[in-house]
C-alpha atoms as a PDB file:
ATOM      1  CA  UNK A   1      16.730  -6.011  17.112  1.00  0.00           C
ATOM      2  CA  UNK A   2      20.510  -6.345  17.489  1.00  0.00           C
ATOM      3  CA  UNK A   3      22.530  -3.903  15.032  1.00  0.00           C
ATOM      4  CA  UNK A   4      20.170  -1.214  14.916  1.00  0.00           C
ATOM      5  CA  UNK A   5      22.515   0.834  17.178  1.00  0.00           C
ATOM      6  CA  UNK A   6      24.720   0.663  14.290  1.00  0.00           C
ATOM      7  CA  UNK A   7      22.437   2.997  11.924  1.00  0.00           C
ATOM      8  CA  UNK A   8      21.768   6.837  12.404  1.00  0.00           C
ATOM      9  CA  UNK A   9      18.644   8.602  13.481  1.00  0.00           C
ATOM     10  CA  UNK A  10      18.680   9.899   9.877  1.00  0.00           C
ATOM     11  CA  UNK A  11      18.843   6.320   8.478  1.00  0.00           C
ATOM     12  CA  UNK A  12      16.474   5.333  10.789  1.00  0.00           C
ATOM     13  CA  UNK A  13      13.947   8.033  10.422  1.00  0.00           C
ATOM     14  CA  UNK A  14      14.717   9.893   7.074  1.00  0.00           C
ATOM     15  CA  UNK A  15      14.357  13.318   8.362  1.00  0.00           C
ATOM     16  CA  UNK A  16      13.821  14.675   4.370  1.00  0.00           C
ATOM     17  CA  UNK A  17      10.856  11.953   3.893  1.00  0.00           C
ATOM     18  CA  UNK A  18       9.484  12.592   6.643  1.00  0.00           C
ATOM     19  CA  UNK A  19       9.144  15.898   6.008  1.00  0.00           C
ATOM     20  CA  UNK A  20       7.480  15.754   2.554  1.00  0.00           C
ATOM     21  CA  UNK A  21       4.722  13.563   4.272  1.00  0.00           C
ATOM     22  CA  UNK A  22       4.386  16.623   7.061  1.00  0.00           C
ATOM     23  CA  UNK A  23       4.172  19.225   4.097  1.00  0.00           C
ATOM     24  CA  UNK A  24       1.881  16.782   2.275  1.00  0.00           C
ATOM     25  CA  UNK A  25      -0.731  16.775   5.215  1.00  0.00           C
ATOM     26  CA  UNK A  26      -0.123  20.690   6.123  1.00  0.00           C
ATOM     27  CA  UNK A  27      -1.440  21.471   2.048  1.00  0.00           C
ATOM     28  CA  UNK A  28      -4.546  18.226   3.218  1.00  0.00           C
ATOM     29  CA  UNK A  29      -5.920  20.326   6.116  1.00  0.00           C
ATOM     30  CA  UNK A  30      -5.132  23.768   4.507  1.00  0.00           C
ATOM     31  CA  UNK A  31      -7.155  22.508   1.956  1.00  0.00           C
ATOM     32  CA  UNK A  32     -10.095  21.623   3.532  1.00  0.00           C
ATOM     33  CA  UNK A  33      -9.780  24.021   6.189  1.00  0.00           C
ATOM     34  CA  UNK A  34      -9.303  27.740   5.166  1.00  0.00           C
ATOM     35  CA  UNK A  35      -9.228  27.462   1.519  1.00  0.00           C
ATOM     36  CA  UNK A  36     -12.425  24.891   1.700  1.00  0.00           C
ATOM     37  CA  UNK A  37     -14.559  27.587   0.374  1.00  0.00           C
ATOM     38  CA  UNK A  38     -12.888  27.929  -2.905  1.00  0.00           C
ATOM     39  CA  UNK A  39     -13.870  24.233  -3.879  1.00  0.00           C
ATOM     40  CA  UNK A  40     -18.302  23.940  -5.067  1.00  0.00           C
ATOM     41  CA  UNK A  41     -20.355  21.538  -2.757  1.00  0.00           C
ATOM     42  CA  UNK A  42     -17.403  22.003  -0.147  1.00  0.00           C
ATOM     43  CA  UNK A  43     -18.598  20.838   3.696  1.00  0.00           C
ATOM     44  CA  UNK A  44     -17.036  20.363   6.965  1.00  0.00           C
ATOM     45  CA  UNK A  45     -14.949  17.270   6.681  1.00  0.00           C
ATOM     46  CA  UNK A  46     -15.775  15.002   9.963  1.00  0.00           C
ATOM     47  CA  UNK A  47     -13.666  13.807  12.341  1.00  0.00           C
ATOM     48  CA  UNK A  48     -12.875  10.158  10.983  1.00  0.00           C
ATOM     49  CA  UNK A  49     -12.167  11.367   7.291  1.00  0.00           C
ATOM     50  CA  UNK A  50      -9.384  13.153   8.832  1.00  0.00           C
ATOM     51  CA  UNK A  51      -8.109  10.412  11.153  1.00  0.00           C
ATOM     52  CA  UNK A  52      -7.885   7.999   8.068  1.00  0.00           C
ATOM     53  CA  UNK A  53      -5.531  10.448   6.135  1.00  0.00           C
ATOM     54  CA  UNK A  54      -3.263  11.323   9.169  1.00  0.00           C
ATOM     55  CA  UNK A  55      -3.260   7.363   9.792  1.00  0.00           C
ATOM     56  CA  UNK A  56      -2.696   6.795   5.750  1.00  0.00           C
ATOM     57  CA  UNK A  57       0.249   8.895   5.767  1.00  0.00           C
ATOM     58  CA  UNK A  58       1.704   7.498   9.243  1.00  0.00           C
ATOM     59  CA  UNK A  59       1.676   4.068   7.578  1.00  0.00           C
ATOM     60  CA  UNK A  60       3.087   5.175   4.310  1.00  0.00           C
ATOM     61  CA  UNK A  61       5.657   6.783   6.383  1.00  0.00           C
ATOM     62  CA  UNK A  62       6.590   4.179   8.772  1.00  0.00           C
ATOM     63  CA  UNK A  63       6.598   1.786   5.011  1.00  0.00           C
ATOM     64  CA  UNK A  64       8.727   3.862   3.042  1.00  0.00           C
ATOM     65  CA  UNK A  65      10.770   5.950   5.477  1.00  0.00           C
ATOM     66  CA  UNK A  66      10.905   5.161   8.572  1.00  0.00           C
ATOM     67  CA  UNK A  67      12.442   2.014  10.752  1.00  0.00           C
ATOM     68  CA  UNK A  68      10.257  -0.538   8.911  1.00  0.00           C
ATOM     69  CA  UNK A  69      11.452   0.861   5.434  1.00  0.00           C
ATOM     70  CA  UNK A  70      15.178   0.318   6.553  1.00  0.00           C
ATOM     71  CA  UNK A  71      14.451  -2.858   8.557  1.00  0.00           C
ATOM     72  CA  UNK A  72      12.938  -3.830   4.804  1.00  0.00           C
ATOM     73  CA  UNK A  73      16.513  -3.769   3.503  1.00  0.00           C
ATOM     74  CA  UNK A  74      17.172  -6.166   6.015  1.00  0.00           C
ATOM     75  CA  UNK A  75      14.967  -8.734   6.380  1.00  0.00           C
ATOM     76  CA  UNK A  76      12.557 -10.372   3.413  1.00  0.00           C
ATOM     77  CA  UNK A  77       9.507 -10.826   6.696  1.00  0.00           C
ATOM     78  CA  UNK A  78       9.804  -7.277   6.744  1.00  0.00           C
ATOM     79  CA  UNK A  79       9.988  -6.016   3.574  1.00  0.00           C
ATOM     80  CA  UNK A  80       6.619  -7.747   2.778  1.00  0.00           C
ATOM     81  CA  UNK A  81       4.888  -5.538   5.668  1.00  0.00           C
ATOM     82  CA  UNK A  82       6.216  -2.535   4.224  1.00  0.00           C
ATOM     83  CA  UNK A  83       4.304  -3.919   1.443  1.00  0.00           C
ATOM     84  CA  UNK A  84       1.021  -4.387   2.885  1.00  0.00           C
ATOM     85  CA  UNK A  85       1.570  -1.227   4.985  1.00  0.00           C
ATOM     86  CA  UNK A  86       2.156   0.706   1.403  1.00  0.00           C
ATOM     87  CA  UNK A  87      -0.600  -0.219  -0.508  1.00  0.00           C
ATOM     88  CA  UNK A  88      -2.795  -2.678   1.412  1.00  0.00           C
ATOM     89  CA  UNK A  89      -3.124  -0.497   4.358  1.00  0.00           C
ATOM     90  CA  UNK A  90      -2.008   3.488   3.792  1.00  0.00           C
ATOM     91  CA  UNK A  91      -3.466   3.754  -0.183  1.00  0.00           C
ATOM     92  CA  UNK A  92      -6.694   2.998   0.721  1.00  0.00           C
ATOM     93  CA  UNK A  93      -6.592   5.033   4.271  1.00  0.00           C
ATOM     94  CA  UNK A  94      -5.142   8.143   2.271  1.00  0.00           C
ATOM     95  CA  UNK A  95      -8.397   7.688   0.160  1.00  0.00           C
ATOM     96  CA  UNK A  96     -10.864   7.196   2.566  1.00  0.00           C
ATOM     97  CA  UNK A  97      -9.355  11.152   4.298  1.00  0.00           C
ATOM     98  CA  UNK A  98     -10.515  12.559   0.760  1.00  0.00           C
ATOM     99  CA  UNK A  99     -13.781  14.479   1.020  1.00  0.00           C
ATOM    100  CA  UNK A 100     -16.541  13.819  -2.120  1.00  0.00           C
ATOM    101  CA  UNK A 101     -16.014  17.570  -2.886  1.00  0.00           C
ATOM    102  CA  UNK A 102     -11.872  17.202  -2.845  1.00  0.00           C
ATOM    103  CA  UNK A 103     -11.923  14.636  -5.377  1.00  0.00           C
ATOM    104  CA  UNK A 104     -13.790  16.788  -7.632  1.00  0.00           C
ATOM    105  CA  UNK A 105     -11.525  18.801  -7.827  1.00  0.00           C
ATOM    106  CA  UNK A 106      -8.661  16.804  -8.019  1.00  0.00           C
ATOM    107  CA  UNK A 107      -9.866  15.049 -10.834  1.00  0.00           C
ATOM    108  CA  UNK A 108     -11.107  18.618 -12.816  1.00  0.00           C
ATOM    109  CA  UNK A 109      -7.136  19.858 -12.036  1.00  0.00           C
ATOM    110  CA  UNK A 110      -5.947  16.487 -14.032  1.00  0.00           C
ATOM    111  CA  UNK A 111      -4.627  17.369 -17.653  1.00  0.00           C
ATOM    112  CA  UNK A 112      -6.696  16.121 -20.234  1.00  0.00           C
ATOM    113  CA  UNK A 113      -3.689  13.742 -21.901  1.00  0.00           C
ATOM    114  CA  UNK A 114      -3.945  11.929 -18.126  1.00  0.00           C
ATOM    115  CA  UNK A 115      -7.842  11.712 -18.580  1.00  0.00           C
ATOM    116  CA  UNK A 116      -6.986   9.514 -21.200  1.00  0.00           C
ATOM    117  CA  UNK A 117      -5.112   7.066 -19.111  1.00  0.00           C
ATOM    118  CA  UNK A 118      -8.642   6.638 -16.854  1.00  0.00           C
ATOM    119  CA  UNK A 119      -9.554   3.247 -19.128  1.00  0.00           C
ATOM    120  CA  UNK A 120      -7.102   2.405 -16.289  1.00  0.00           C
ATOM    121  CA  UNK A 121      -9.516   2.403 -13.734  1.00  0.00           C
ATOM    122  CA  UNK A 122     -11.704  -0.169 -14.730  1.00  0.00           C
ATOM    123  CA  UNK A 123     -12.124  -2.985 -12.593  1.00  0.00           C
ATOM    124  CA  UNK A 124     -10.518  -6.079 -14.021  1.00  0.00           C
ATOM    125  CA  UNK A 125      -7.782  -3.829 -15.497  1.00  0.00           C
ATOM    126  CA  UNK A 126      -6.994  -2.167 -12.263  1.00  0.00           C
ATOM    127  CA  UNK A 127      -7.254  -5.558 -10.609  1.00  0.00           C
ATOM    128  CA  UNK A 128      -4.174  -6.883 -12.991  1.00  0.00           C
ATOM    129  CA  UNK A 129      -2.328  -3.726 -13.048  1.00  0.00           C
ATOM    130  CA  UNK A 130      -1.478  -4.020  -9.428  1.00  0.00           C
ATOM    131  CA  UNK A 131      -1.651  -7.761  -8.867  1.00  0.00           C
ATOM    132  CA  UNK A 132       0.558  -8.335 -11.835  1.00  0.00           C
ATOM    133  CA  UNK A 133       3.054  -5.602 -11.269  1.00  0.00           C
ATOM    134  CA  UNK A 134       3.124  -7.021  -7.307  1.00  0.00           C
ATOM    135  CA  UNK A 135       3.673 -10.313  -8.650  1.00  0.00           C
ATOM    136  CA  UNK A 136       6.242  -9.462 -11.485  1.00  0.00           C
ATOM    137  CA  UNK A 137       8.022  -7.693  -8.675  1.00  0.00           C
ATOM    138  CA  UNK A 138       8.393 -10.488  -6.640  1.00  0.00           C
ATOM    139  CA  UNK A 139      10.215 -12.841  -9.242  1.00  0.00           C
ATOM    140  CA  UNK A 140      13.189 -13.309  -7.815  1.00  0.00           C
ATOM    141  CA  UNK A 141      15.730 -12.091 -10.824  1.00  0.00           C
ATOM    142  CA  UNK A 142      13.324  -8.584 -11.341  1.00  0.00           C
ATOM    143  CA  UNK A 143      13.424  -8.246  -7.106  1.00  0.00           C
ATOM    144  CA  UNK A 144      16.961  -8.635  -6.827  1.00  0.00           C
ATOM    145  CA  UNK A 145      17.662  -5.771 -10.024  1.00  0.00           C
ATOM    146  CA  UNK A 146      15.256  -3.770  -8.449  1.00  0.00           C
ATOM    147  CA  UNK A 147      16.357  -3.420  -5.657  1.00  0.00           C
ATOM    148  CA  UNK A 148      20.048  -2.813  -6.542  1.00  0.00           C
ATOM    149  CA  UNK A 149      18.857  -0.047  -8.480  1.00  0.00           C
ATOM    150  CA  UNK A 150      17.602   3.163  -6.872  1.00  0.00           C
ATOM    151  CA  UNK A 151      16.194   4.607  -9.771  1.00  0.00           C
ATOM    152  CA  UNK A 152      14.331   1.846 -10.899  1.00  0.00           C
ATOM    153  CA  UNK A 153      13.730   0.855  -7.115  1.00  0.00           C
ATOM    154  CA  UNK A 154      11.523   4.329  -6.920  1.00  0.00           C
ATOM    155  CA  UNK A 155       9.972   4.183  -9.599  1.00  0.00           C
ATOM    156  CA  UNK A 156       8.726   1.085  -9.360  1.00  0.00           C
ATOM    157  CA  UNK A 157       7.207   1.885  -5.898  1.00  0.00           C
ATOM    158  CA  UNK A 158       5.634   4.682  -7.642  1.00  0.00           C
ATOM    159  CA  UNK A 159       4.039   2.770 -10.239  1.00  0.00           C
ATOM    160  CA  UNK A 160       2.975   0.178  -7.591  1.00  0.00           C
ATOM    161  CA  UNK A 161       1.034   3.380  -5.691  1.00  0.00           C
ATOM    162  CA  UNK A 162      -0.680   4.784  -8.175  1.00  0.00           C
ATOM    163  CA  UNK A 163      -2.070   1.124  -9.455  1.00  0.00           C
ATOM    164  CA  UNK A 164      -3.092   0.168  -5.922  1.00  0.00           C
ATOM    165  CA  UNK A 165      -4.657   3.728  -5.986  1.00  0.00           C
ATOM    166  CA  UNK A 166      -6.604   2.646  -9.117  1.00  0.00           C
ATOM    167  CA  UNK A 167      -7.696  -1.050  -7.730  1.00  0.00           C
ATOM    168  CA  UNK A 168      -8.908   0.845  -4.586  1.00  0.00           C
ATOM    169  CA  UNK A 169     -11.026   3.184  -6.657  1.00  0.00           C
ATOM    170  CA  UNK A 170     -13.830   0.692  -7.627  1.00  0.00           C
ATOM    171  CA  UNK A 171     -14.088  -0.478  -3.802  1.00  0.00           C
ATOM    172  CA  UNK A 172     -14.091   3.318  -2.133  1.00  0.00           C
ATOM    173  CA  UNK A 173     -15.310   5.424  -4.706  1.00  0.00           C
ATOM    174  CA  UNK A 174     -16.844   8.310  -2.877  1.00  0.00           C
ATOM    175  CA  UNK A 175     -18.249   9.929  -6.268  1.00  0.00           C
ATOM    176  CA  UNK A 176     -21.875   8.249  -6.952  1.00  0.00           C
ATOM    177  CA  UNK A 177     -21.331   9.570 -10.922  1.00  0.00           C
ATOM    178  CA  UNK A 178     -18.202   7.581 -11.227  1.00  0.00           C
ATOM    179  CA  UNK A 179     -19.006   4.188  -9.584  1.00  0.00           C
ATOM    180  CA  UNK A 180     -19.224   1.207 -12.505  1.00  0.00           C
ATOM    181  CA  UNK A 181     -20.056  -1.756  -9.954  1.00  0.00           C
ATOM    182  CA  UNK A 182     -22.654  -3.061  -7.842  1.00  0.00           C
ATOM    183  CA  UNK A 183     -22.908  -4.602  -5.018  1.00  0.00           C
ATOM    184  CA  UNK A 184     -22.384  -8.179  -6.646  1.00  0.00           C
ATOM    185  CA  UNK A 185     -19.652  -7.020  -9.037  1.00  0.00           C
ATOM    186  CA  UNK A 186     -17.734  -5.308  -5.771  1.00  0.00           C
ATOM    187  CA  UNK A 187     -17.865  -8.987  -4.157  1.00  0.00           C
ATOM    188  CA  UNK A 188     -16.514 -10.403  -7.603  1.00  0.00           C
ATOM    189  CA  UNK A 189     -14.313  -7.982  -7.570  1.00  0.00           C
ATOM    190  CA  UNK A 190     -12.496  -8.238  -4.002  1.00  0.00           C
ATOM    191  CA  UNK A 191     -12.680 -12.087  -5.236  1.00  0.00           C
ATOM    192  CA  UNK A 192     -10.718 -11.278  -8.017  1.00  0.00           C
ATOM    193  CA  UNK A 193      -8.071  -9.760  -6.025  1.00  0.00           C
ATOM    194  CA  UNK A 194      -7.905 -12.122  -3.307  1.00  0.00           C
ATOM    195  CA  UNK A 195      -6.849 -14.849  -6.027  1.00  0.00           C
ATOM    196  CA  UNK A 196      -4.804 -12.890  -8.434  1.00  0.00           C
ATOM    197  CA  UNK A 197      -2.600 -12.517  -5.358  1.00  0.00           C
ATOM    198  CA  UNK A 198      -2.509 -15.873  -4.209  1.00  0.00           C
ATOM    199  CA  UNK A 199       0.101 -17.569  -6.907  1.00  0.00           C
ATOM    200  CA  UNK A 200       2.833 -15.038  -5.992  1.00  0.00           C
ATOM    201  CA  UNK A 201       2.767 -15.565  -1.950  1.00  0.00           C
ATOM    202  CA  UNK A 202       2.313 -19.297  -2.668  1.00  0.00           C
ATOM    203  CA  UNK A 203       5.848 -19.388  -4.443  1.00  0.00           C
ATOM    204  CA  UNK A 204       7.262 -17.621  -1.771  1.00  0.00           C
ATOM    205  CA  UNK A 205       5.757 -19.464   1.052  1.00  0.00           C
ATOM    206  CA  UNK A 206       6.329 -23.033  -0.566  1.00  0.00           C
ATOM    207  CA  UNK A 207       9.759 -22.272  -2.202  1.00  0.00           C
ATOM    208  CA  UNK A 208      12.118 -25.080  -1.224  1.00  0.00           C
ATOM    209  CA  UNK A 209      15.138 -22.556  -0.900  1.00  0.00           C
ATOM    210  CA  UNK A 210      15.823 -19.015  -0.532  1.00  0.00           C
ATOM    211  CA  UNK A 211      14.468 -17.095  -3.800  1.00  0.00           C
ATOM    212  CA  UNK A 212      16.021 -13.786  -3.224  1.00  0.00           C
ATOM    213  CA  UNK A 213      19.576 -12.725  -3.427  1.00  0.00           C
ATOM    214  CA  UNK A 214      19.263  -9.795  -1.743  1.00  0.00           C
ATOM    215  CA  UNK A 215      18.396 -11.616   1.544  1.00  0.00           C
ATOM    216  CA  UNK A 216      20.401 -14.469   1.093  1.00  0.00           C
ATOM    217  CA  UNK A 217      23.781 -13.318  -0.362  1.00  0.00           C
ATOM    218  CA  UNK A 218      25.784 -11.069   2.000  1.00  0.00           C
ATOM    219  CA  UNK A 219      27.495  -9.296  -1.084  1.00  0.00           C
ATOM    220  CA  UNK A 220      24.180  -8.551  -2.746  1.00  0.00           C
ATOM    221  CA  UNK A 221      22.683  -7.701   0.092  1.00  0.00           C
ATOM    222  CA  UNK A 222      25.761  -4.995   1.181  1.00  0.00           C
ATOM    223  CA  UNK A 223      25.160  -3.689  -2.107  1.00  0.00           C
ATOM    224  CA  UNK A 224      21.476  -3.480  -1.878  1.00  0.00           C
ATOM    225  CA  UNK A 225      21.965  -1.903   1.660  1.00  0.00           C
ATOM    226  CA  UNK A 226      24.062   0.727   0.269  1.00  0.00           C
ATOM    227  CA  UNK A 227      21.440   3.062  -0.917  1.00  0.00           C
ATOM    228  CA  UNK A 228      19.820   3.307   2.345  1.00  0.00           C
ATOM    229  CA  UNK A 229      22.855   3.856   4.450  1.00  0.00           C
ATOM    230  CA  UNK A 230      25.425   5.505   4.326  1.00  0.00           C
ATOM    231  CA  UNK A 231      28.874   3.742   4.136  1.00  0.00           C
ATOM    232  CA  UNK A 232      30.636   1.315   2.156  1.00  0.00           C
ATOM    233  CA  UNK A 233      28.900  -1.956   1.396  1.00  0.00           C
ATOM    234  CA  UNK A 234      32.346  -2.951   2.571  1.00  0.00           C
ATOM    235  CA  UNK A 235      32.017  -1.830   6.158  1.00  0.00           C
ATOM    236  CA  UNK A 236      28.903  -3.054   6.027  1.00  0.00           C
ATOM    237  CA  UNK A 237      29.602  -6.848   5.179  1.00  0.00           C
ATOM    238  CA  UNK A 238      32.634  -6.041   7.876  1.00  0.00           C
ATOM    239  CA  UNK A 239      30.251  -4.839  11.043  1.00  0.00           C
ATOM    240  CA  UNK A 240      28.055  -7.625  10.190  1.00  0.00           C
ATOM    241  CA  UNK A 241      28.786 -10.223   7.498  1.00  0.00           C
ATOM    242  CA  UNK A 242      25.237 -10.182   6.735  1.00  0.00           C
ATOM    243  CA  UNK A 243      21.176 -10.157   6.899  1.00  0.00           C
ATOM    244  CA  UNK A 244      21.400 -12.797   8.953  1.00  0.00           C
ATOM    245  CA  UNK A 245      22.920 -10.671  11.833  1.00  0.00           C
ATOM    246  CA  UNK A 246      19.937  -9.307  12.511  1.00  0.00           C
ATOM    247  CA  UNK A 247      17.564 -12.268  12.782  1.00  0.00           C
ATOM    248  CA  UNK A 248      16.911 -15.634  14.453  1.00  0.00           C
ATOM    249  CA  UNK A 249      15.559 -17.152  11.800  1.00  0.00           C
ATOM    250  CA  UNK A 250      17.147 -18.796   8.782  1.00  0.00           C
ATOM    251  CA  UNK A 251      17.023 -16.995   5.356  1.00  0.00           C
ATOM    252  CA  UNK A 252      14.148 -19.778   4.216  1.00  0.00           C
ATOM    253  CA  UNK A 253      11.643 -19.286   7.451  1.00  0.00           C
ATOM    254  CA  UNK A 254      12.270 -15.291   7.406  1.00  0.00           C
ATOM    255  CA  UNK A 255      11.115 -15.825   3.511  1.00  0.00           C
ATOM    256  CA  UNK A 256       8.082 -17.598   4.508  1.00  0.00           C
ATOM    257  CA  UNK A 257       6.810 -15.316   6.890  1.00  0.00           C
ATOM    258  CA  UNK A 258       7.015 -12.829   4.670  1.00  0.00           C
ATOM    259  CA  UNK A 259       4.346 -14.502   2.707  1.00  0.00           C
ATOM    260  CA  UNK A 260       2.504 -15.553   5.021  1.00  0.00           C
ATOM    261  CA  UNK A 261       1.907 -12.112   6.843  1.00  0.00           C
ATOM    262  CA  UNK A 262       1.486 -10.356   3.565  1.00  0.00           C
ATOM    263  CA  UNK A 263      -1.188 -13.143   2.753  1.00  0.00           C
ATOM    264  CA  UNK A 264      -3.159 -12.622   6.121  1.00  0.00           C
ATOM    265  CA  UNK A 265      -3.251  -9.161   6.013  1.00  0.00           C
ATOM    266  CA  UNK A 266      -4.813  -8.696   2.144  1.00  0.00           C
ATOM    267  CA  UNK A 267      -7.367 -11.788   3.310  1.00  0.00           C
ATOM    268  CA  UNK A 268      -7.968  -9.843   6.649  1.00  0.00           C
ATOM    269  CA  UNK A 269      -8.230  -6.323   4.920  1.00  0.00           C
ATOM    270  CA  UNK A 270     -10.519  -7.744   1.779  1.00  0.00           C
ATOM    271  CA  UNK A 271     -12.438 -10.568   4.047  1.00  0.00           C
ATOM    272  CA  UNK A 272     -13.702  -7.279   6.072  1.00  0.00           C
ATOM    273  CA  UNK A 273     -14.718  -5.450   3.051  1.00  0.00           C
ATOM    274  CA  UNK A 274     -16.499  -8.458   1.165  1.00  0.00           C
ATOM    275  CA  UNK A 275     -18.366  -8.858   4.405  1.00  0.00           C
ATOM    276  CA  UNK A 276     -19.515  -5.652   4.918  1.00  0.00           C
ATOM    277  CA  UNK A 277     -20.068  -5.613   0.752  1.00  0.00           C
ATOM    278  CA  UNK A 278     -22.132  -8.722   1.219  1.00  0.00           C
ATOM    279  CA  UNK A 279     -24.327  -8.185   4.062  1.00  0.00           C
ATOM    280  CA  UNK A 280     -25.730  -5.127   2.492  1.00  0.00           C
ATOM    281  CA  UNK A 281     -25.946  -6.632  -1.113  1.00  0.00           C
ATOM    282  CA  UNK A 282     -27.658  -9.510   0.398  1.00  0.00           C
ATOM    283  CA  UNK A 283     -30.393  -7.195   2.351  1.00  0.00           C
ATOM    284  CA  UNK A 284     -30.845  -5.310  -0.924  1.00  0.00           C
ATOM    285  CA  UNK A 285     -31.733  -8.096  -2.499  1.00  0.00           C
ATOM    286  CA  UNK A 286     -34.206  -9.559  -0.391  1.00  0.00           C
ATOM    287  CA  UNK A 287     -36.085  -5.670  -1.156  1.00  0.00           C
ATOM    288  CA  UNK A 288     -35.318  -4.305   2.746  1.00  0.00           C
ATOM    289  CA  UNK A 289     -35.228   0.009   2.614  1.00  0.00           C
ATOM    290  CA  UNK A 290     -33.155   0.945  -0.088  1.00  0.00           C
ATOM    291  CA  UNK A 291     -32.062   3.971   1.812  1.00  0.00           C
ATOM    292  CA  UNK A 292     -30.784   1.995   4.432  1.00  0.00           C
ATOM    293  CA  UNK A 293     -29.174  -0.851   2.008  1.00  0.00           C
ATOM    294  CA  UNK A 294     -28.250   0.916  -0.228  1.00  0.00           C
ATOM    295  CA  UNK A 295     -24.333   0.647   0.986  1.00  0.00           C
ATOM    296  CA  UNK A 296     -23.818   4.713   0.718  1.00  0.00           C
ATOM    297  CA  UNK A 297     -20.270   5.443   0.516  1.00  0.00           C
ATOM    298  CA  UNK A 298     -19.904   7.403   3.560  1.00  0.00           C
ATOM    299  CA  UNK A 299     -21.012   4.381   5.296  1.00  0.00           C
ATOM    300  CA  UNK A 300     -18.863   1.668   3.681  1.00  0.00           C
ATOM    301  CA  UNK A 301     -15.180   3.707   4.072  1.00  0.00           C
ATOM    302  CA  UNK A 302     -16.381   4.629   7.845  1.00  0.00           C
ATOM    303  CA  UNK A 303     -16.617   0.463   8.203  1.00  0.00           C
ATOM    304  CA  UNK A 304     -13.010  -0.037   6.009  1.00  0.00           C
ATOM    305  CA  UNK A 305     -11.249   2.479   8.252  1.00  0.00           C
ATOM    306  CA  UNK A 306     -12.521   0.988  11.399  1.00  0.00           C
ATOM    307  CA  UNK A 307     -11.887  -2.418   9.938  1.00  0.00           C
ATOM    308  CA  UNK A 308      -8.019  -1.496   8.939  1.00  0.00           C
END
């Protein structure tokens, strides 16, 4: 993409970031490595388990710090994959790399005030939390403040993590004492997110104009940019006058595809899971081996990481 050459490797790759993520996944295979032992029921994690988290945290990384995250400043088409990377595609990835015995005692290490806050987890509250927040974000007045506004930027993005942690919960569960749906109310359920999600990339795919002033606007834009980068928004707006330097398509059509691919990849990532929810609902129903029906968890993340 012309321009890049402008930007530094650290702007590029945010050297600090990334190295929180490395830390992050040296304290994931300490953990279930040599200090395993000091967790009860703890087993050998296999091989995929372990794949998912390195390839949850490469696409958290490549969202939020590395070129895509940047290129998300830019561009509106690509700040809705860093969206779907986030928490469509690394959340649920991150999850899936957490061993049954792990999230034990995760969940024993949470303060009891925070064990409060679990109501939070149920499955048509979840299902709002996220796909309301997502939605409110993507009003164009709250986008634009938000995004001229670290603080509030990153904490938002926080907010949106932990909620799409939540939503995932009731579809990857991996703790048989905690799951509260069945195979019918996991189909309902994936249904329910599929349409909650729907109204907000319709406005943005059908909008007659450019919604977002931060793509749009050079000014707003420099000053969005400015938190990323280092520099002036001035030199900025100077070495390139604008988003629109670095695409070929207008400010409308770069808008749309941003809807569009965040719509296809939620259907693709949620049409794979009903399927795989369905098929073995379906065979459960019609009384086939409940040991082989019964959709054990193992099972149904191994599918979702292949899937994703």
């Amino acid at each position: 993409m012309p321009g890049l050459s402008f930007f530094s490797f650290a702007e590029l790759w945010n050297p600090l970031f990334l190295a929180v993520m490395l830390l992050l996944s040296a304290g994931y295979f300490v953990g279930i490595g040599p200090l395993a032992g000091r967790f009860p029921g703890s087993s050998t994690v296999p091989l995929w388990r372990r794949l998912s988290f390195i390839f949850g945290m490469l696409a958290l990384y490549l969202a939020q710090g590395g070129p895509l995250s940047l290129l998300g400043h830019i561009l509106f088409s690509f700040h809705m994959v860093s969206m779907a990377f986030s928490y469509l595609v690394a959340v649920p990835l991150i999850m899936l790399g957490i061993p049954d015995w792990a999230w034990r005692a995760l969940l024993k290490a949470v303060p009891l005030p925070l064990r409060r806050l679990s109501f939070l987890a149920q499955p048509v509250l979840a299902a709002l939390l996220f796909n309301g927040l997502f939605s409110l974000y993507h009003i164009p007045v709250i986008h634009d403040y938000v995004m001229l506004h670290f603080t509030v930027h990153r904490i938002y993005y926080a907010v949106l993590f932990l909620t799409s942690a939540l939503m995932w919960w009731n579809l990857i569960n991996p703790l048989p004492e905690l799951r509260s749906l069945s195979g019918l109310g996991q189909i309902g359920f994936i249904f329910l997110n599929m349409v909650l999600l729907t109204p907000a990339c319709g406005l943005i795919i059908f909008a007659g104009a450019p919604l977002y002033a931060t793509y749009s606007d050079p000014q707003t834009w420099a000053r969005a940019m400015g938190y990323c980068v280092s520099g002036s928004p001035a030199a900025l707006l100077q070495a390139f006058g604008g988003p629109a330097f670095f695409g070929w398509l207008s400010p409308k059509v770069d808008q749309q595809v941003g809807g569009i691919a965040m719509k296809f990849i939620q259907e693709f990532i949620f049409a794979s899971m009903l399927a795989y929810v369905f098929y073995h609902w379906y065979k459960k129903e019609n009384g086939q081996d409940d040991a082989e029906v019964s959709a054990p968890s193992s099972e149904l993340e191994e599918h979702v990481l292949t899937r994703v």
